[in-house]
PDB file of N, CA and C in Angstrom:
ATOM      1  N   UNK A   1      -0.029   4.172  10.086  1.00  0.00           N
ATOM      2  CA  UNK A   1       0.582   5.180   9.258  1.00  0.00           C
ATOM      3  C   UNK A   1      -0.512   6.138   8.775  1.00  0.00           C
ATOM      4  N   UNK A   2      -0.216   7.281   9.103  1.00  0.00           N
ATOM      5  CA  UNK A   2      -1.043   8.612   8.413  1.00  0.00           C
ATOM      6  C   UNK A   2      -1.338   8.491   6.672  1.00  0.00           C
ATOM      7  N   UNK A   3      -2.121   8.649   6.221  1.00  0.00           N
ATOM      8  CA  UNK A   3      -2.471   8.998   5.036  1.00  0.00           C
ATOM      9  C   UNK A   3      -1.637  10.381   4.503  1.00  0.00           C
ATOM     10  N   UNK A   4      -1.211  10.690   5.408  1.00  0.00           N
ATOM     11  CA  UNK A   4      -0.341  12.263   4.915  1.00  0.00           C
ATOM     12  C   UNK A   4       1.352  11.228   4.164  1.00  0.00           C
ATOM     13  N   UNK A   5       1.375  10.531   5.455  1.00  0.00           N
ATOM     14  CA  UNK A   5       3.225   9.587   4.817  1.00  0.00           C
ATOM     15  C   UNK A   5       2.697   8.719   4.220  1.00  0.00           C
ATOM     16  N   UNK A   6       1.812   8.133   3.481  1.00  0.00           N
ATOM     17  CA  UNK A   6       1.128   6.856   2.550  1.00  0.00           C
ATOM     18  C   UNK A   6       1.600   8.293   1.227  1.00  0.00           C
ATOM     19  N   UNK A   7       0.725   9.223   1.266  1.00  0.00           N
ATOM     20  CA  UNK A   7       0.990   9.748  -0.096  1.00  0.00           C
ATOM     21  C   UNK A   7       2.417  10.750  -0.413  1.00  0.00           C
ATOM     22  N   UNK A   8       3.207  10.936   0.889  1.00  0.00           N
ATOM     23  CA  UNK A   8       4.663  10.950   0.730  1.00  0.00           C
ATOM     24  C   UNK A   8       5.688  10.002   0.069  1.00  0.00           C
ATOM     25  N   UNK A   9       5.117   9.108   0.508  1.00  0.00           N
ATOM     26  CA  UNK A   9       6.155   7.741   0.054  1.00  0.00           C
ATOM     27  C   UNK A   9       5.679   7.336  -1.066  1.00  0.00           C
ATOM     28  N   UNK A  10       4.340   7.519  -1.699  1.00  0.00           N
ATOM     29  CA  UNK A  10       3.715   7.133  -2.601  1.00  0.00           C
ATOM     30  C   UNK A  10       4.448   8.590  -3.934  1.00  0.00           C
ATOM     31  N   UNK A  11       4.767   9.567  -3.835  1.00  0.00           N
ATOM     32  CA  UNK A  11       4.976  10.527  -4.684  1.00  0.00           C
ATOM     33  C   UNK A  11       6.481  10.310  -4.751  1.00  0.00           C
ATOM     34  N   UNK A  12       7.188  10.100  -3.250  1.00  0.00           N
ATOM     35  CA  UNK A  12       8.363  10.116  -3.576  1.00  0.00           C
ATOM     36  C   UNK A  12       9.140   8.422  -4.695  1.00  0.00           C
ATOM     37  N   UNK A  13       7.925   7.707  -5.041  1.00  0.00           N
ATOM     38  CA  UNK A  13       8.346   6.524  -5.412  1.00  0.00           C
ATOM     39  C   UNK A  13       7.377   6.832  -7.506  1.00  0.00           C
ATOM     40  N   UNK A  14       7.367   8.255  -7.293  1.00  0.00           N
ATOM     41  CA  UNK A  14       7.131   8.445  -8.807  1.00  0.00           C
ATOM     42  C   UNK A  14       5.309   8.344  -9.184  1.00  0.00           C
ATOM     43  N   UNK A  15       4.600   7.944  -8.069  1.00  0.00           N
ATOM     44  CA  UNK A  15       2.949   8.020  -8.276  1.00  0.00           C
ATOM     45  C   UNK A  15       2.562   9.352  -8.534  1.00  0.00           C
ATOM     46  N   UNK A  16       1.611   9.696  -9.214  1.00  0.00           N
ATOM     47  CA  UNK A  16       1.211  10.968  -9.301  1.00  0.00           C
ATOM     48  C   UNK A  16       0.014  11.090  -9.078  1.00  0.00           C
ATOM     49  N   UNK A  17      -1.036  12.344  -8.767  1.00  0.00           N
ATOM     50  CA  UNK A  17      -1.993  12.450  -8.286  1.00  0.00           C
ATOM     51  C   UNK A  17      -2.397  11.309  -6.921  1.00  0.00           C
ATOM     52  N   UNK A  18      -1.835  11.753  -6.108  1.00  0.00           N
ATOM     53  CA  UNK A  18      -2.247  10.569  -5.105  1.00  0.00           C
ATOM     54  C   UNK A  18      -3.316  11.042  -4.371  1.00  0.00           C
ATOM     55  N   UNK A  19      -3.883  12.371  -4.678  1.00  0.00           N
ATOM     56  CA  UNK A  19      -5.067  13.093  -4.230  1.00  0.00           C
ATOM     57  C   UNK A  19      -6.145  12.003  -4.686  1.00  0.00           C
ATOM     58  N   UNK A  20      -6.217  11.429  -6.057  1.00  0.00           N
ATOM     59  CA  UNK A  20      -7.419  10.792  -6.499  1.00  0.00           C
ATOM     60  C   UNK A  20      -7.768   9.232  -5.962  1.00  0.00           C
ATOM     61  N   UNK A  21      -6.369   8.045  -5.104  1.00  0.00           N
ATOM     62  CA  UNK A  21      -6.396   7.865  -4.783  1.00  0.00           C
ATOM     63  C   UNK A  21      -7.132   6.913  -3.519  1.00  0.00           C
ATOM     64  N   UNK A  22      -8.055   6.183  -3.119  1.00  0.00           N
ATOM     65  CA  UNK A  22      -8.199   5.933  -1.946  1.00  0.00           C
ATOM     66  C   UNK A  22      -7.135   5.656  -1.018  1.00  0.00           C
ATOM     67  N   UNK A  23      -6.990   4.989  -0.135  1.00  0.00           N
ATOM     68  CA  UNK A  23      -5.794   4.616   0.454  1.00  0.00           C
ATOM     69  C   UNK A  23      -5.980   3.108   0.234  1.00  0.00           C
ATOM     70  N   UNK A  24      -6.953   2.536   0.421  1.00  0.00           N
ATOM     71  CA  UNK A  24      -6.262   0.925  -0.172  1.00  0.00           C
ATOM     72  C   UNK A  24      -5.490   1.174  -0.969  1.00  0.00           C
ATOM     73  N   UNK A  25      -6.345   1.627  -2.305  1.00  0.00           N
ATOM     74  CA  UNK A  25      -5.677   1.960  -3.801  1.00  0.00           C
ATOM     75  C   UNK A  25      -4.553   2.394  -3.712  1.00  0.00           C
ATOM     76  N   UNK A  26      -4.017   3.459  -3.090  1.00  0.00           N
ATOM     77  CA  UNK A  26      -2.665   4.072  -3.139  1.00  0.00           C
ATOM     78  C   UNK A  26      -1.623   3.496  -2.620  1.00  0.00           C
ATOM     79  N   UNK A  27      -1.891   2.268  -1.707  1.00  0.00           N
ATOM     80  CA  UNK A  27      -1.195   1.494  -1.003  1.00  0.00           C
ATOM     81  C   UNK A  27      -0.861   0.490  -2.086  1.00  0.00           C
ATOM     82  N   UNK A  28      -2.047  -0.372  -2.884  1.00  0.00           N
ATOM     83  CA  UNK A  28      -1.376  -1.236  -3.679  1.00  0.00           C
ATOM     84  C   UNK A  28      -0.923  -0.560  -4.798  1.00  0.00           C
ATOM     85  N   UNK A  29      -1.065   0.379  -4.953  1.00  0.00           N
ATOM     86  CA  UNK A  29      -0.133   1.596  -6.170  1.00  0.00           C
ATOM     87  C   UNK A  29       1.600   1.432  -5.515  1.00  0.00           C
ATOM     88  N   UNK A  30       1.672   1.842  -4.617  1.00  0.00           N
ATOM     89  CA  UNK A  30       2.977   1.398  -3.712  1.00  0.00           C
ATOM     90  C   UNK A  30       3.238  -0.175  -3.744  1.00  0.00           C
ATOM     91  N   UNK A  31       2.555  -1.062  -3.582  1.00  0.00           N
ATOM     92  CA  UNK A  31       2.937  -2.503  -3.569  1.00  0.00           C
ATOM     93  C   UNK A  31       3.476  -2.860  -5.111  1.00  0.00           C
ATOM     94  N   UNK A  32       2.898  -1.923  -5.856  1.00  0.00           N
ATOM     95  CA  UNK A  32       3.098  -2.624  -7.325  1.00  0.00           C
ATOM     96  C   UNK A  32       4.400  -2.090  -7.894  1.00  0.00           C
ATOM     97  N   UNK A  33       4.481  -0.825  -7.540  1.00  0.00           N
ATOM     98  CA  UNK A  33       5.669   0.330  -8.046  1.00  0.00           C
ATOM     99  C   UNK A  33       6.810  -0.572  -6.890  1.00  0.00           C
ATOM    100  N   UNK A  34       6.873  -0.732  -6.059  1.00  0.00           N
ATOM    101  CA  UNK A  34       7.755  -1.737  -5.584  1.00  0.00           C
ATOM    102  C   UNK A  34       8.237  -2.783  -5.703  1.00  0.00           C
ATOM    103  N   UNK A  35       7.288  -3.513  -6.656  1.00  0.00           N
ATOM    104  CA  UNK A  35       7.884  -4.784  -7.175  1.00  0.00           C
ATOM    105  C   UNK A  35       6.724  -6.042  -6.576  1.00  0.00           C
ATOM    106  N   UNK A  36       6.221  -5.613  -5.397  1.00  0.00           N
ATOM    107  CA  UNK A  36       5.376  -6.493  -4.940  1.00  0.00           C
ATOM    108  C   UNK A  36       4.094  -6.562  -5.464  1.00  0.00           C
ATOM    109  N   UNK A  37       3.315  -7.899  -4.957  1.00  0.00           N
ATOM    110  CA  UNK A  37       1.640  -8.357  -5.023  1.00  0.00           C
ATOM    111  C   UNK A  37       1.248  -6.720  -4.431  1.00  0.00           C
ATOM    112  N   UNK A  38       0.283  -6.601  -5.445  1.00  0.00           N
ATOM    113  CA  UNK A  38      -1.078  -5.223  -5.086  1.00  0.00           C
ATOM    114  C   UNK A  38      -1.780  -5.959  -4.960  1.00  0.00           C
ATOM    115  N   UNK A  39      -1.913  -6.599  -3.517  1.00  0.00           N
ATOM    116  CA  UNK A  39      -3.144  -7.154  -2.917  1.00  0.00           C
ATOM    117  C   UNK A  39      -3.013  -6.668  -1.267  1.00  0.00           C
ATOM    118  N   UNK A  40      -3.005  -5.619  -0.973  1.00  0.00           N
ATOM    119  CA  UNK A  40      -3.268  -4.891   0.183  1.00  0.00           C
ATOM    120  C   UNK A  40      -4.991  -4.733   0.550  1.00  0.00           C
ATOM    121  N   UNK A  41      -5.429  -5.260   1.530  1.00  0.00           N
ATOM    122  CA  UNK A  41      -6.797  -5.313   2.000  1.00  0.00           C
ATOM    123  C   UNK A  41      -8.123  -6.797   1.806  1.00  0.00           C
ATOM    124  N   UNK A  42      -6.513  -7.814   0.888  1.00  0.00           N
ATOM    125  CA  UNK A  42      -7.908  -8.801   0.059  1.00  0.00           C
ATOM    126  C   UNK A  42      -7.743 -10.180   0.733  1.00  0.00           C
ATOM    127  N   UNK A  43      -6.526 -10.386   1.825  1.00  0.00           N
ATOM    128  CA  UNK A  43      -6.139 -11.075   2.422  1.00  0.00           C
ATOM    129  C   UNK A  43      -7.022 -11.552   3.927  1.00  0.00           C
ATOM    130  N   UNK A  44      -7.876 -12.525   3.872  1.00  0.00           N
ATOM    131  CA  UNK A  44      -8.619 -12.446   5.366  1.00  0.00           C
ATOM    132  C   UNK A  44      -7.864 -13.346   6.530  1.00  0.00           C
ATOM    133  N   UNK A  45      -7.405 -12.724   7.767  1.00  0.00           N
ATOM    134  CA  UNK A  45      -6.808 -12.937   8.621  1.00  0.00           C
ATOM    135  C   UNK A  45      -5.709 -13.899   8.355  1.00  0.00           C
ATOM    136  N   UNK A  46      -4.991 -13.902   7.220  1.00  0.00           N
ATOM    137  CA  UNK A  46      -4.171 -14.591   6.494  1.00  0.00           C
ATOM    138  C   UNK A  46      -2.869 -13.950   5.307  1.00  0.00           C
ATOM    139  N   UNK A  47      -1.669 -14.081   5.358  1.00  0.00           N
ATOM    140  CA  UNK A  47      -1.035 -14.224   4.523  1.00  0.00           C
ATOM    141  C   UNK A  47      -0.171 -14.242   4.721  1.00  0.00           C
ATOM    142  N   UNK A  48       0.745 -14.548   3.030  1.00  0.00           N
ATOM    143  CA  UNK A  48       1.685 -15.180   2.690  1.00  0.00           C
ATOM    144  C   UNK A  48       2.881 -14.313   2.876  1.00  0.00           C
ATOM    145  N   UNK A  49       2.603 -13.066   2.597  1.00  0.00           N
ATOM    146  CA  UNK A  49       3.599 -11.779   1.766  1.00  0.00           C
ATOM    147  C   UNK A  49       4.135 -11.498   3.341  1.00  0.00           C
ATOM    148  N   UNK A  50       5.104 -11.776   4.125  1.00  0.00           N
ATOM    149  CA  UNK A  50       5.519 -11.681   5.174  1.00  0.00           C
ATOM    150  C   UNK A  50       6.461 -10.902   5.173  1.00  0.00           C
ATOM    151  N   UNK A  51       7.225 -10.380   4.324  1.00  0.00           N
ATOM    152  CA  UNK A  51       8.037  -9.522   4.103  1.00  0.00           C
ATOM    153  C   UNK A  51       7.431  -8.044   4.014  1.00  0.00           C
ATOM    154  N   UNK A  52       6.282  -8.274   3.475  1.00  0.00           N
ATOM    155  CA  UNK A  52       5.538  -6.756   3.501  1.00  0.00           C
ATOM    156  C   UNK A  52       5.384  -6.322   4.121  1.00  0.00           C
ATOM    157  N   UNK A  53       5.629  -4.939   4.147  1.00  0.00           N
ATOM    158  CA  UNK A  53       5.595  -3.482   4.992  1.00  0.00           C
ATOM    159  C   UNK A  53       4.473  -3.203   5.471  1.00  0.00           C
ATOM    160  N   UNK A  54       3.158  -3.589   5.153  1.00  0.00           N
ATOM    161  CA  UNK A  54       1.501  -2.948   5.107  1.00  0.00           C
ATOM    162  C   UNK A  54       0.755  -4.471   5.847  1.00  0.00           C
ATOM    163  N   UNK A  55       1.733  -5.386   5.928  1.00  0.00           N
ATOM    164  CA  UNK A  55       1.016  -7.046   6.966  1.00  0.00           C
ATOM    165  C   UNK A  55       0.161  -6.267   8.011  1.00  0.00           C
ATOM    166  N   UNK A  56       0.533  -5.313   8.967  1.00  0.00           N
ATOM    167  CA  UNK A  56       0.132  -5.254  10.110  1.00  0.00           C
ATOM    168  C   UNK A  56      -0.676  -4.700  10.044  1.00  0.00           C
ATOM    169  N   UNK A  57      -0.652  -3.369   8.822  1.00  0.00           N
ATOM    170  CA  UNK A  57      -1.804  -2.719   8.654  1.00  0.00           C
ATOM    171  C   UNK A  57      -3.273  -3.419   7.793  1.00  0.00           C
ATOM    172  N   UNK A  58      -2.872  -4.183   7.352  1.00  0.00           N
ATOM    173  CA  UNK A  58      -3.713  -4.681   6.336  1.00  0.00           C
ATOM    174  C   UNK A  58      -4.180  -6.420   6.729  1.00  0.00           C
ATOM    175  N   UNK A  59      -3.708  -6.977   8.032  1.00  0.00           N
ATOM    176  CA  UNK A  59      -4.598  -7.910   8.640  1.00  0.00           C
ATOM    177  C   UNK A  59      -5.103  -7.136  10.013  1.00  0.00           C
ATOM    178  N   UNK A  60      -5.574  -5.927  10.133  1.00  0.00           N
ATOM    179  CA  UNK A  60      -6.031  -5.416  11.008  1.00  0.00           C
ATOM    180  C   UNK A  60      -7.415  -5.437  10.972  1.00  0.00           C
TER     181      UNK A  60
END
């Protein structure tokens, strides 16, 4: 996923300034505003959260 639709989906879900941002960061900004674990990137070749949207990107 582009960093252009990370901070689409990230504004359209009420985040603001997603310019300041990294993209880990803005991703678990999205995990949290969703209801889910903001642990995007801390997982090593492992996890639980199988339902999550960002698994594929984030055991890469």
């Amino acid at each position: 996923m582009k960093l252009s639709d990370i901070e689409r989906k990230a504004k359209n879900l009420g985040i603001k300034n997603v310019w300041s941002y990294s993209k880990a960061d803005l991703i678990r900004a999205i995990q949290k505003k969703e209801g889910n674990f903001d642990c995007f990137g801390t997982a090593f070749n492992n996890c639980n959260q199988l339902a999550c949207c960002w698994i594929g990107l984030c055991l890469k």
